[in-house]
C-alpha atoms as a PDB file:
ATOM      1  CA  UNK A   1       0.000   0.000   0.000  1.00  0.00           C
ATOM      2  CA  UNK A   2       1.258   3.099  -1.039  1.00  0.00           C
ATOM      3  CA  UNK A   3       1.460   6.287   2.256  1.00  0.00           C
ATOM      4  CA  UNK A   4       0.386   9.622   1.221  1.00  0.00           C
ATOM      5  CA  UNK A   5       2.766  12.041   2.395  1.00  0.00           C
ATOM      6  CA  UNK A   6       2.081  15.985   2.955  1.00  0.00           C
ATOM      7  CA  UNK A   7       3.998  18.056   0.794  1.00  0.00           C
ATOM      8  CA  UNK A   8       6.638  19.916   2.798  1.00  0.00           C
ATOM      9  CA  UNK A   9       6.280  23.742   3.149  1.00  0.00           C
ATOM     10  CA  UNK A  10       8.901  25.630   1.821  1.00  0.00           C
ATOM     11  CA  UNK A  11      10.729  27.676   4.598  1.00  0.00           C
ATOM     12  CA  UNK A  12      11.024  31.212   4.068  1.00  0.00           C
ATOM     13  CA  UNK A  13      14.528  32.602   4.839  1.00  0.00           C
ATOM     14  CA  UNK A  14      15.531  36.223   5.888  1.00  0.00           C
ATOM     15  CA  UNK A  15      18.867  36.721   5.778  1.00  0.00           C
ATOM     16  CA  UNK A  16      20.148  33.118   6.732  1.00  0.00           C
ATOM     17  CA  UNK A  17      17.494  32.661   9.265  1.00  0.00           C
ATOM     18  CA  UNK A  18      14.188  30.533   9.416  1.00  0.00           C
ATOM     19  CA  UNK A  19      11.356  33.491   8.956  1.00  0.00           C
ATOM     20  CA  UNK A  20       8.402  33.475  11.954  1.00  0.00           C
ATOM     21  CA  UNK A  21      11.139  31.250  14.151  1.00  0.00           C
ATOM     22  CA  UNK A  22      10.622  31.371  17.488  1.00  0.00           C
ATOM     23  CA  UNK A  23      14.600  32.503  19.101  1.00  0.00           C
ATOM     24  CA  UNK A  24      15.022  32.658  22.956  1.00  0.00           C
ATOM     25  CA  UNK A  25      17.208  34.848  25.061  1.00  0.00           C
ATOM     26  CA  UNK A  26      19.807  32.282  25.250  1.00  0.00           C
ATOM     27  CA  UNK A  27      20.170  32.130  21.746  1.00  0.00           C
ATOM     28  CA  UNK A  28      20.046  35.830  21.107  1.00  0.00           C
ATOM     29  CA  UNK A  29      22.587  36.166  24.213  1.00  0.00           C
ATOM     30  CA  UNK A  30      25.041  33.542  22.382  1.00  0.00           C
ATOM     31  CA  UNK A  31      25.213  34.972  19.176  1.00  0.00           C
ATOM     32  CA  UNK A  32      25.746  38.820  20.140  1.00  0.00           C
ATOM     33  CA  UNK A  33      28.411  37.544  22.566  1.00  0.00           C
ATOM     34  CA  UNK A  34      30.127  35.924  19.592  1.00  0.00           C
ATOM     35  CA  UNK A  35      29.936  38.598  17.485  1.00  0.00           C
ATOM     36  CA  UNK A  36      31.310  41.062  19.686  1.00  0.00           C
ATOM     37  CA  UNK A  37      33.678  38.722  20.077  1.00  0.00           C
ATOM     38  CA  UNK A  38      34.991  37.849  16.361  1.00  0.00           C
ATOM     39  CA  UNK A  39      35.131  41.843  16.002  1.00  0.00           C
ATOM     40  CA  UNK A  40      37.053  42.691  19.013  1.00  0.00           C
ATOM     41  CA  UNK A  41      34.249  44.934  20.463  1.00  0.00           C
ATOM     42  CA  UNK A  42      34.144  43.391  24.091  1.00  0.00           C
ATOM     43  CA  UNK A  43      36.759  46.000  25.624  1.00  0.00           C
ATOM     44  CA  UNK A  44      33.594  48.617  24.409  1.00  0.00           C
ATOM     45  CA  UNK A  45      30.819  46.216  26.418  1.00  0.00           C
ATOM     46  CA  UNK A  46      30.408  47.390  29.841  1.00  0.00           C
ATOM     47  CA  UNK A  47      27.024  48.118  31.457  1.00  0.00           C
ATOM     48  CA  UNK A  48      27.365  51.834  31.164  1.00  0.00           C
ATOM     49  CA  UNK A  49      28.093  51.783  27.272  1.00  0.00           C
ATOM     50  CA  UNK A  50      24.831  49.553  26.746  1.00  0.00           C
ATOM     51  CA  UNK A  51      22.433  51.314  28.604  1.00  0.00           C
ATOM     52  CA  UNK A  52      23.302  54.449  26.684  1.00  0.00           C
ATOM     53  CA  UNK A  53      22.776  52.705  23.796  1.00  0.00           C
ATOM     54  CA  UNK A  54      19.635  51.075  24.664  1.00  0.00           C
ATOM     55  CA  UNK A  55      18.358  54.612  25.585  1.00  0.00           C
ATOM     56  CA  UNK A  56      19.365  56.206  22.373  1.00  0.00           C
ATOM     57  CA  UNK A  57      17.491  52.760  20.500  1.00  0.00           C
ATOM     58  CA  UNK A  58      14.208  53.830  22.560  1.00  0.00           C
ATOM     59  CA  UNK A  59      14.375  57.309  21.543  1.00  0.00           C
ATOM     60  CA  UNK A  60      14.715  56.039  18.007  1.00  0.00           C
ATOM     61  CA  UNK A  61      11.653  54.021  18.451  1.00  0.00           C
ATOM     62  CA  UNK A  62       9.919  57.029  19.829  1.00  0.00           C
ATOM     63  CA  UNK A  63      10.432  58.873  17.296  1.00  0.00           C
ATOM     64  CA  UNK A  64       8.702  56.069  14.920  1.00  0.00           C
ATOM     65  CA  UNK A  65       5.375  56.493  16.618  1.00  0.00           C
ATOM     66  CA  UNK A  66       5.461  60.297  17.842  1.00  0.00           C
ATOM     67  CA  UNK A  67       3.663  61.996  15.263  1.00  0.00           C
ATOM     68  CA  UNK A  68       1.440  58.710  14.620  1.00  0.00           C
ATOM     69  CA  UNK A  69      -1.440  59.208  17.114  1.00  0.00           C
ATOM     70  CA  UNK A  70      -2.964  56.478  18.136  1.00  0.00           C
ATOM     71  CA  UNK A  71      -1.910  53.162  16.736  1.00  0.00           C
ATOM     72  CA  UNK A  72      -4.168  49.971  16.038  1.00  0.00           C
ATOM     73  CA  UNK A  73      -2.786  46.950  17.160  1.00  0.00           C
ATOM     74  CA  UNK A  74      -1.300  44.886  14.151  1.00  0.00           C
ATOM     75  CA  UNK A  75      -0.548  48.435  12.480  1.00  0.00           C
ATOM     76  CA  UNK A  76      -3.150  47.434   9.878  1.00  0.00           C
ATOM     77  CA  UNK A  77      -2.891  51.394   8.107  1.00  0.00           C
ATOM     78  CA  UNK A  78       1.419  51.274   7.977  1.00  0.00           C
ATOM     79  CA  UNK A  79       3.176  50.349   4.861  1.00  0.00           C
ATOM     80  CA  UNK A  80       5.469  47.352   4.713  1.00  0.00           C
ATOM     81  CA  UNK A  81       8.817  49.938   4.861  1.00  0.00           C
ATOM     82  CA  UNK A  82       7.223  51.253   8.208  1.00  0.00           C
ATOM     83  CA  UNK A  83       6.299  48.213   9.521  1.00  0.00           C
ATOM     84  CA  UNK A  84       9.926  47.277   8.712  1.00  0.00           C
ATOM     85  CA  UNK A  85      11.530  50.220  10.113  1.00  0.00           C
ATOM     86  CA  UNK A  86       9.905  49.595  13.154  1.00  0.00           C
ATOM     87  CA  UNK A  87      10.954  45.819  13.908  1.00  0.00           C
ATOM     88  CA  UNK A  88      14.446  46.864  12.780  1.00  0.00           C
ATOM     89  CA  UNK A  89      14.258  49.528  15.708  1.00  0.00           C
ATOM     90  CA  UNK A  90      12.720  47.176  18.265  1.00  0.00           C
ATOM     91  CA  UNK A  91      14.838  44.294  17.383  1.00  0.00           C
ATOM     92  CA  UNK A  92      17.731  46.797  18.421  1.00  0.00           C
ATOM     93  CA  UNK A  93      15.934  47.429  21.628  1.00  0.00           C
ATOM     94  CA  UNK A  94      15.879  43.835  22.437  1.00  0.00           C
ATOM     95  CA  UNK A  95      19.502  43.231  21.553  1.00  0.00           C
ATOM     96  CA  UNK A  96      20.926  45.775  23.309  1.00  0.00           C
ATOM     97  CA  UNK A  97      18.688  44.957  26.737  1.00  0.00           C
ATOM     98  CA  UNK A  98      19.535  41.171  26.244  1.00  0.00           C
ATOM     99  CA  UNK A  99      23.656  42.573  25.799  1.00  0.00           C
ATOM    100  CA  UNK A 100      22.980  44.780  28.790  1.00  0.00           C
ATOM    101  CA  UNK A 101      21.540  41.492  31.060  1.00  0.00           C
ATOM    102  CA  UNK A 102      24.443  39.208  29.785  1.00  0.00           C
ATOM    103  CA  UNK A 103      27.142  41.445  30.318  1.00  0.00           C
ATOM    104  CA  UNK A 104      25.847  42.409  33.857  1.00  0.00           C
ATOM    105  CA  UNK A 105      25.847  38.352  34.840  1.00  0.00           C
ATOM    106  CA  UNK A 106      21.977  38.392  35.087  1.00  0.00           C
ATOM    107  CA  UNK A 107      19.497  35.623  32.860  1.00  0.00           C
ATOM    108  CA  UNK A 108      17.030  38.130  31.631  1.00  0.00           C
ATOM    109  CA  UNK A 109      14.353  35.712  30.431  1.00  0.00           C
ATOM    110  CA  UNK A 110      14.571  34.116  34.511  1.00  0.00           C
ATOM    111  CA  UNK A 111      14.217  37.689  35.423  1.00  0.00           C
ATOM    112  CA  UNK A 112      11.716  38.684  33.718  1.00  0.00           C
ATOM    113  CA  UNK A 113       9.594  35.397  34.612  1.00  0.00           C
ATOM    114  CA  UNK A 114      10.097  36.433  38.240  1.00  0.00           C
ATOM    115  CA  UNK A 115       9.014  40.394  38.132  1.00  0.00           C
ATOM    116  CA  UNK A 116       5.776  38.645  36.382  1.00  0.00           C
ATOM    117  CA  UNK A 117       5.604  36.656  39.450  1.00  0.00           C
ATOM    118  CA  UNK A 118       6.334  39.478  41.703  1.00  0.00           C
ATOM    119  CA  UNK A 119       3.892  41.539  39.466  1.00  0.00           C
ATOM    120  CA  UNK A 120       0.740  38.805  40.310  1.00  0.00           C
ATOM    121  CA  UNK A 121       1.448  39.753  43.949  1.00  0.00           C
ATOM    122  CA  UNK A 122       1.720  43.349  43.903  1.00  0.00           C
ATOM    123  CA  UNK A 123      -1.784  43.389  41.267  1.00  0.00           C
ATOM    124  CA  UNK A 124      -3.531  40.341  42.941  1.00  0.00           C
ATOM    125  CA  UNK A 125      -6.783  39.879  39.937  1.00  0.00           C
ATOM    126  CA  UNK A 126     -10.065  41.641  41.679  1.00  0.00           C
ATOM    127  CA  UNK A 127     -13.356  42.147  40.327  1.00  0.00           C
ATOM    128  CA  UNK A 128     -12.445  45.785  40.104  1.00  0.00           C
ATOM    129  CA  UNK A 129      -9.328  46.087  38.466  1.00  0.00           C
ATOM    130  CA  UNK A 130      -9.427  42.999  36.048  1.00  0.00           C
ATOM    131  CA  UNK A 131      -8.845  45.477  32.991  1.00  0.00           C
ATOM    132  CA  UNK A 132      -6.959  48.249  34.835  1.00  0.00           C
ATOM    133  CA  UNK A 133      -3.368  46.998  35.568  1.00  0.00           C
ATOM    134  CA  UNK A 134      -0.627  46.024  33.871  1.00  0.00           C
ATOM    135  CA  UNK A 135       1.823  43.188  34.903  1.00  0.00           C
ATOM    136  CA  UNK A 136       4.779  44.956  32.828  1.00  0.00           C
ATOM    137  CA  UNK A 137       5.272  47.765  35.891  1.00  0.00           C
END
């Protein structure tokens, strides 16, 4: 008897890497550590240096949305360059705070498990306030 078999779905690539992949902190840690590394750049990668640079990245991003108003989720009205500049800026938000984290000693992704913990404490879920608090404070 002959098995059917599902044709395989063609992976999209961007720039080397599986498109829509999910990538975790480790990863992201492990491959800006190495290339800092191949380009010499770790005498520049102390804690001070990154969070100036992760400021400067968020005022970049601010700058995306300032004159925008208010924003629907998904960002159905932006064009595909916008929607592009703004990954591009958030993706350097992320890698400098996961630099920042690794270069400080600290495993962001526990971290940031724990505050959400810490978060469920501080903002127990009441009747009241069910739609009024964040757990990102």
């Amino acid at each position: 008897k002959k098995q059917r078999t599902l044709p395989r779905k063609k992976m999209e690539y961007s720039n080397g890497f599986p498109r829509k992949r999910d990538v975790s902190l480790q990863e992201l840690s492990k491959r800006l550590a190495e290339f800092a590394e191949v380009r010499g750049w770790d005498q520049y990668h102390n804690p001070r240096n990154f969070l100036l640079a992760l400021v400067g990245e968020v005022g970049e991003h601010s700058e995306i949305l300032q004159w925008k108003g208010e924003v629907a989720k998904g960002l159905p009205n932006w064009s595909s360059d916008d929607k592009e500049h703004l990954e591009e800026e958030l993706s350097d938000v992320l890698l400098y705070l996961v630099r920042l984290a690794d270069v400080c000693g600290l495993v962001l992704g526990q971290a940031a498990l724990t505050k959400i913990v810490k978060n469920a404490q501080k903002y127990p879920v009441t009747s009241t306030n069910h739609t009024s608090n964040s757990t990102y404070n």
